[in-house]
N, C-alpha and C. Protein backbone atom coordinates (compact mmCIF):
# COMPACT_ATOMS: atom_id res chain seq x y z
N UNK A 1 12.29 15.46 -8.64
CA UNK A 1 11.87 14.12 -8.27
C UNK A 1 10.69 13.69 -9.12
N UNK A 2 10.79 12.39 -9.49
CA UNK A 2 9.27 11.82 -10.11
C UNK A 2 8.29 11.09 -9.58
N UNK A 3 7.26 11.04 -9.37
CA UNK A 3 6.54 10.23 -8.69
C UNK A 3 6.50 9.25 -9.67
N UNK A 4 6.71 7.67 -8.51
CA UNK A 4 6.74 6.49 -9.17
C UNK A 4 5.88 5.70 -8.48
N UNK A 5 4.47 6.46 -8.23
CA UNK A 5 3.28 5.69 -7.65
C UNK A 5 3.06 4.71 -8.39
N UNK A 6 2.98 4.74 -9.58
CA UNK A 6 2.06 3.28 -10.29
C UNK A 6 3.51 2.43 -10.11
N UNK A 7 4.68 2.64 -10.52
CA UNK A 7 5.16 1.63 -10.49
C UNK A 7 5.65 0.90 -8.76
N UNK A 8 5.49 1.73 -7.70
CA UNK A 8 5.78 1.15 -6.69
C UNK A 8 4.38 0.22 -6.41
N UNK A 9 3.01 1.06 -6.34
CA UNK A 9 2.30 0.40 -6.16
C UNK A 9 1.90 -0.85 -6.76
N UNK A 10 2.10 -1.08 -8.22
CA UNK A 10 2.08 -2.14 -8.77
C UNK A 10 2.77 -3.43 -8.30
N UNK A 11 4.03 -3.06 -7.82
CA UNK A 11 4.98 -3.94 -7.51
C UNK A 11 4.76 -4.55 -6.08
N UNK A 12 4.50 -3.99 -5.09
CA UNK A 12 4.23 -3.73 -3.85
C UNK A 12 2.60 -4.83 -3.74
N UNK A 13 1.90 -4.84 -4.99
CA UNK A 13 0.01 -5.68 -5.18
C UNK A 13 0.69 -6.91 -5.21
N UNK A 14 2.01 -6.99 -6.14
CA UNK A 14 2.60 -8.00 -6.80
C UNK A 14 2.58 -8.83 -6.01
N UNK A 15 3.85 -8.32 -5.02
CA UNK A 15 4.55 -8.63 -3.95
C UNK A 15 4.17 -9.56 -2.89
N UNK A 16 2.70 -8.55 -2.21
CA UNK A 16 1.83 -8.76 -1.35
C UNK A 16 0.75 -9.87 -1.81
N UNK A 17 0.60 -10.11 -2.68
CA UNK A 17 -0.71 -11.17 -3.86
C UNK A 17 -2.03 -10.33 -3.31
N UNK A 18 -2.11 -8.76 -3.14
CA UNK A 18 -3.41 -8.08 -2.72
C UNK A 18 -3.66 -7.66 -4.32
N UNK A 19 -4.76 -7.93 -4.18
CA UNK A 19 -5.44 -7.12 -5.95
C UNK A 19 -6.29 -5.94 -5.39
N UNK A 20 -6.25 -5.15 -6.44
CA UNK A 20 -6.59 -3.80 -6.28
C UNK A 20 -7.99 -3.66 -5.19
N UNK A 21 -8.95 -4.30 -6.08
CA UNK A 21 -9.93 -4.50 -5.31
C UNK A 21 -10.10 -4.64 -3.86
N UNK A 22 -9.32 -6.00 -3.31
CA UNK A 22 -9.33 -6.14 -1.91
C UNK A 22 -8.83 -4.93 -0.59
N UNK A 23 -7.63 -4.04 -1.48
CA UNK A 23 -7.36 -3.00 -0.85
C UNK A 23 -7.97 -1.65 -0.94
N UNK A 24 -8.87 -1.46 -2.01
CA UNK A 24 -9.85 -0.77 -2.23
C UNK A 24 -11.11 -0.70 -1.30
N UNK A 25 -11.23 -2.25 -0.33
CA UNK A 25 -11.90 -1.89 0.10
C UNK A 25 -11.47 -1.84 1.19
N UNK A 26 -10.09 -2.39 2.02
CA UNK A 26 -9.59 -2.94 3.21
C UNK A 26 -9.86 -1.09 3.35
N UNK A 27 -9.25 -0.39 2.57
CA UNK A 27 -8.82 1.06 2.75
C UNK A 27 -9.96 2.13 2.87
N UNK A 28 -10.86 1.70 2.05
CA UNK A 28 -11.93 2.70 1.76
C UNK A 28 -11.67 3.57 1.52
N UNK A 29 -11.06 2.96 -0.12
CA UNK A 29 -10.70 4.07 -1.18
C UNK A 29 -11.56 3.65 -2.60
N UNK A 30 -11.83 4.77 -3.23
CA UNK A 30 -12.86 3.95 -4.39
C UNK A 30 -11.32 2.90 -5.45
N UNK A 31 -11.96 2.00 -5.71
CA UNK A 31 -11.50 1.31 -7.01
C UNK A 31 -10.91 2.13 -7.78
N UNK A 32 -11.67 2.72 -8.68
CA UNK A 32 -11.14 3.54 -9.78
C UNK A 32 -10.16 4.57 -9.02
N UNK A 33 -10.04 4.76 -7.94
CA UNK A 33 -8.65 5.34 -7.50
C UNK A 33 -7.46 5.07 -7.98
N UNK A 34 -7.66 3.87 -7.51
CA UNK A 34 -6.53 2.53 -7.10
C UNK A 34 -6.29 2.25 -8.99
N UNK A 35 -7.18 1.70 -8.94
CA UNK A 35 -6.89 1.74 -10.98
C UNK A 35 -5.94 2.49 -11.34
N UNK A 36 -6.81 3.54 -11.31
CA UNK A 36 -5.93 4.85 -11.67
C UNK A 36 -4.28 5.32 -11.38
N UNK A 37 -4.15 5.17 -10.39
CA UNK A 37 -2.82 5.29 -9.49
C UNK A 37 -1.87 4.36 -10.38
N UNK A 38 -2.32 2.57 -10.60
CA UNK A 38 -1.67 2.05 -11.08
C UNK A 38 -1.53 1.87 -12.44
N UNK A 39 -2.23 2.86 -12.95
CA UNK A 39 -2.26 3.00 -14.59
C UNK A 39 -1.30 4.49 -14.68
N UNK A 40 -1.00 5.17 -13.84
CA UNK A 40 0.19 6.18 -14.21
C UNK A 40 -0.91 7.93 -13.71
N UNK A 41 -1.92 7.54 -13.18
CA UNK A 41 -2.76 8.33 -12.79
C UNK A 41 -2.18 9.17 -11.65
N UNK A 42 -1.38 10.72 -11.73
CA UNK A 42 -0.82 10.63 -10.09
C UNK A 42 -2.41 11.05 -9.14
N UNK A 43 -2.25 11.11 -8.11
CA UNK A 43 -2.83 11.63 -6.92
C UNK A 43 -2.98 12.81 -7.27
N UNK A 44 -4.14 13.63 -6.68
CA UNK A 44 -4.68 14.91 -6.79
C UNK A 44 -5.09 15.53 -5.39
N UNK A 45 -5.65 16.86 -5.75
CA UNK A 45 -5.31 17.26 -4.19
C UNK A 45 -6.84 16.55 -3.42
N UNK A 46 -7.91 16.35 -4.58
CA UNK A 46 -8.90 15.95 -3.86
C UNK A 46 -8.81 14.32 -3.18
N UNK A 47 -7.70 13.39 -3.67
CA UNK A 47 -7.65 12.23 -3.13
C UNK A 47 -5.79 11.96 -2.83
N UNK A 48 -5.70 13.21 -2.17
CA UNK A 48 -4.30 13.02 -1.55
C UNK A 48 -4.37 12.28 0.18
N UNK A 49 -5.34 12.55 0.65
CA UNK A 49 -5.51 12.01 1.63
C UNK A 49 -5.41 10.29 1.50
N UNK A 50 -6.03 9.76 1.08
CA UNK A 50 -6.17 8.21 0.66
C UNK A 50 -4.93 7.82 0.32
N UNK A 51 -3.70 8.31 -0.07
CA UNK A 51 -1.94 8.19 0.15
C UNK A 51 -1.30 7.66 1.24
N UNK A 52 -2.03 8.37 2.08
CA UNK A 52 -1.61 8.17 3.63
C UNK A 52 -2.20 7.01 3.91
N UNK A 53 -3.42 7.09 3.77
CA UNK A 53 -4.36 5.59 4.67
C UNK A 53 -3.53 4.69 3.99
N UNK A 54 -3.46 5.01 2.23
CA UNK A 54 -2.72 3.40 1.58
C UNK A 54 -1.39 2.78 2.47
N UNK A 55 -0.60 3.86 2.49
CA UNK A 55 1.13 3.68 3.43
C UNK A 55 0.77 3.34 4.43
N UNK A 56 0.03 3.60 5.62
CA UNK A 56 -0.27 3.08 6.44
C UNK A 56 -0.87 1.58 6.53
N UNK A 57 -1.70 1.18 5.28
CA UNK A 57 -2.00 0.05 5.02
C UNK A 57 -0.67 -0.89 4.67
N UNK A 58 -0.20 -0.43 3.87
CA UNK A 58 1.10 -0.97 3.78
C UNK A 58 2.32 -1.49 4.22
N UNK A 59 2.24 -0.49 5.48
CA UNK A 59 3.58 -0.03 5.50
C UNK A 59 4.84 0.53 5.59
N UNK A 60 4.44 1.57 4.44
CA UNK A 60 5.24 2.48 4.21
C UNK A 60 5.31 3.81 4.46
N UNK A 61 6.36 4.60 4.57
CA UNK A 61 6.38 5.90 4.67
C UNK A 61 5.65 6.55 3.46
N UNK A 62 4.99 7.53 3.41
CA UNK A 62 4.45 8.33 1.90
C UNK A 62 5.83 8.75 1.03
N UNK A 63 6.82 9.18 1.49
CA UNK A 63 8.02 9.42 0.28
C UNK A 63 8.50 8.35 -0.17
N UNK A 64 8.19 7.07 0.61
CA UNK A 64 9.15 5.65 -0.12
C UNK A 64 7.73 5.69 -1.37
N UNK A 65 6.40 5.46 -0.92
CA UNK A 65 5.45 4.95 -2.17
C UNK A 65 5.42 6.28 -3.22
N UNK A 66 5.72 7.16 -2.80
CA UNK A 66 6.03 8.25 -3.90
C UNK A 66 6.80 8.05 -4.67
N UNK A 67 8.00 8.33 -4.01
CA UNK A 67 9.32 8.69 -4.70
C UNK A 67 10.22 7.45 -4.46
N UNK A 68 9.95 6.18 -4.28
CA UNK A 68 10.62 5.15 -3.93
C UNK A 68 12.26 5.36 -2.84
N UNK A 69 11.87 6.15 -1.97
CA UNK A 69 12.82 6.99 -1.21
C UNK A 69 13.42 5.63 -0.24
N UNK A 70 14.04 5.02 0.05
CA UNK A 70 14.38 4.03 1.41
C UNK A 70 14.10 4.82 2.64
N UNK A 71 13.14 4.48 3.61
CA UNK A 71 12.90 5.05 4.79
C UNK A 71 12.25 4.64 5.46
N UNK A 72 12.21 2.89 5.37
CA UNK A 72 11.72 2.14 6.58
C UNK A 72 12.34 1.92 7.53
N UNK A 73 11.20 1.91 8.48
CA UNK A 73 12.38 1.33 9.72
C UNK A 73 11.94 -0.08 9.95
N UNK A 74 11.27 -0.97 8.71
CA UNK A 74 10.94 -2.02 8.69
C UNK A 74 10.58 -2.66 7.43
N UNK A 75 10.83 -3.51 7.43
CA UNK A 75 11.05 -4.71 6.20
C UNK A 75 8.88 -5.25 5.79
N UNK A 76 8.55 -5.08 5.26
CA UNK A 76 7.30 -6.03 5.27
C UNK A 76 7.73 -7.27 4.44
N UNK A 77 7.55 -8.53 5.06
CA UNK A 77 7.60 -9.92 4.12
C UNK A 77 6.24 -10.16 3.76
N UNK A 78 5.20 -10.05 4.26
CA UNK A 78 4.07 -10.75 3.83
C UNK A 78 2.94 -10.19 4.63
N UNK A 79 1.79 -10.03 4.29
CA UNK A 79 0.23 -9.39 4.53
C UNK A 79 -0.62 -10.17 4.15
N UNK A 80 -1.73 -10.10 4.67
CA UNK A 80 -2.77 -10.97 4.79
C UNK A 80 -4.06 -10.66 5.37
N UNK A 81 -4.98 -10.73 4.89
CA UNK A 81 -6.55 -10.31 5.55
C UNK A 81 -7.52 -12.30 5.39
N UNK A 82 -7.99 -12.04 6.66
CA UNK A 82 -8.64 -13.54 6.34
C UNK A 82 -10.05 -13.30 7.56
N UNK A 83 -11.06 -13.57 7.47
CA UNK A 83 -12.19 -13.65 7.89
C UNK A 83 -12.64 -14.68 8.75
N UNK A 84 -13.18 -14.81 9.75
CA UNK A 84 -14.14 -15.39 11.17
C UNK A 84 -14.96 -14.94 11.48
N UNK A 85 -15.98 -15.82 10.37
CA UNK A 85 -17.20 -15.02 11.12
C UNK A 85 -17.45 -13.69 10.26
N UNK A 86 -17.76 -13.15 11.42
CA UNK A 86 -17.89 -11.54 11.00
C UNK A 86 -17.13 -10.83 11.43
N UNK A 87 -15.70 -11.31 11.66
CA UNK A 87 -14.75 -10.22 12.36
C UNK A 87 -13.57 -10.64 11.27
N UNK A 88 -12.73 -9.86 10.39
CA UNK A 88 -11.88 -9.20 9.59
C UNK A 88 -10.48 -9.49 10.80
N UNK A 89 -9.85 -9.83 10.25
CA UNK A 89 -8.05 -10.41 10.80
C UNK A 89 -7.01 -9.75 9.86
N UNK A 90 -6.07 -8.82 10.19
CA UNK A 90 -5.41 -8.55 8.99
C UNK A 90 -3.24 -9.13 10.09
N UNK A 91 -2.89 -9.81 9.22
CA UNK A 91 -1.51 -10.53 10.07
C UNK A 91 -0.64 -10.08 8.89
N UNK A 92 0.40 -9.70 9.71
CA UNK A 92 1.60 -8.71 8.73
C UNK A 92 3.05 -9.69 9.54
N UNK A 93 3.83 -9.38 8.76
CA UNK A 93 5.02 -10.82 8.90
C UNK A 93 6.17 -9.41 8.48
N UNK A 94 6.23 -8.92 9.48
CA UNK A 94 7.76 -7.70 9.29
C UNK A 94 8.87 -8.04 9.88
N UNK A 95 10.34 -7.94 8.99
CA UNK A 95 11.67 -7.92 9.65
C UNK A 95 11.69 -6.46 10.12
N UNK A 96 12.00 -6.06 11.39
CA UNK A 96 12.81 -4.60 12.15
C UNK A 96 14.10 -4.68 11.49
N UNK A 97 14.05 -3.42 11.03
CA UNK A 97 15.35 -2.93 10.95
C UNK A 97 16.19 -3.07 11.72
N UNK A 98 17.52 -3.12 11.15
CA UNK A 98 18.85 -3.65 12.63
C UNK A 98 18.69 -5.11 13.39
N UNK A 99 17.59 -5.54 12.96
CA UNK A 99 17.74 -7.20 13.74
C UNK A 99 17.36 -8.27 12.93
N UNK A 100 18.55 -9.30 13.16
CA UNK A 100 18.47 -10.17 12.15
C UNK A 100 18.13 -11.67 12.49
C-alpha cells in the first residue's frame, strides 16, 4: 500500500476551502506539520498522533486519509468554522450513508 497523505489531504483543503493554516490551528497541530504532509512529507512516529485528531477533524476514517481506502459511513459536503464573540462555531453539512 502507499500512503497518499499529501494527495488526499490536499484535495480534501481544496474541497473544504480550509487552508492549511486555519486547520493547523482548529487542530493544534504545528503548521509546518501540515506543510509538510502536503508537500509529500509522510507522518512519523513522533507526530502520528495528530493523524487521528486531523480525521476526526475531518471526517474521516485514518485508512481512507492514508491509503484513500472508502470507509465512510458518511459523505462530508461542506465545513465551516465562523466566530461570535469569543465562542468558535464549527457546522458540518454530511450526507449518511444509505439515505438519500
Amino acid at each position: 500500500m502507499t500512503i497518499k497523505l499529501n494527495e488526499i489531504l490536499e484535495k480534501e483543503l481544496e474541497r473544504r476551502n480550509l487552508s492549511i493554516n486555519h486547520v493547523a490551528r482548529d487542530c493544534n497541530i504545528p503548521p509546518s506539520v501540515l506543510h509538510g504532509w502536503v508537500n509529500g512529507t509522510l507522518p512519523s512516529a513522533k507526530n502520528l498522533h495528530h493523524i487521528k485528531t486531523l480525521s476526526n477533524y475531518l471526517g474521516m476514517h485514518m485508512d481512507e486519509m492514508l491509503f484513500e481506502e472508502e470507509s465512510r459511513d458518511s459523505l462530508i459536503l461542506f465545513t465551516s468554522t465562523f466566530m461570535d464573540g469569543d465562542t468558535q462555531y464549527k457546522v458540518t453539512v454530511e450526507r449518511i450513508k444509505g439515505q438519500k
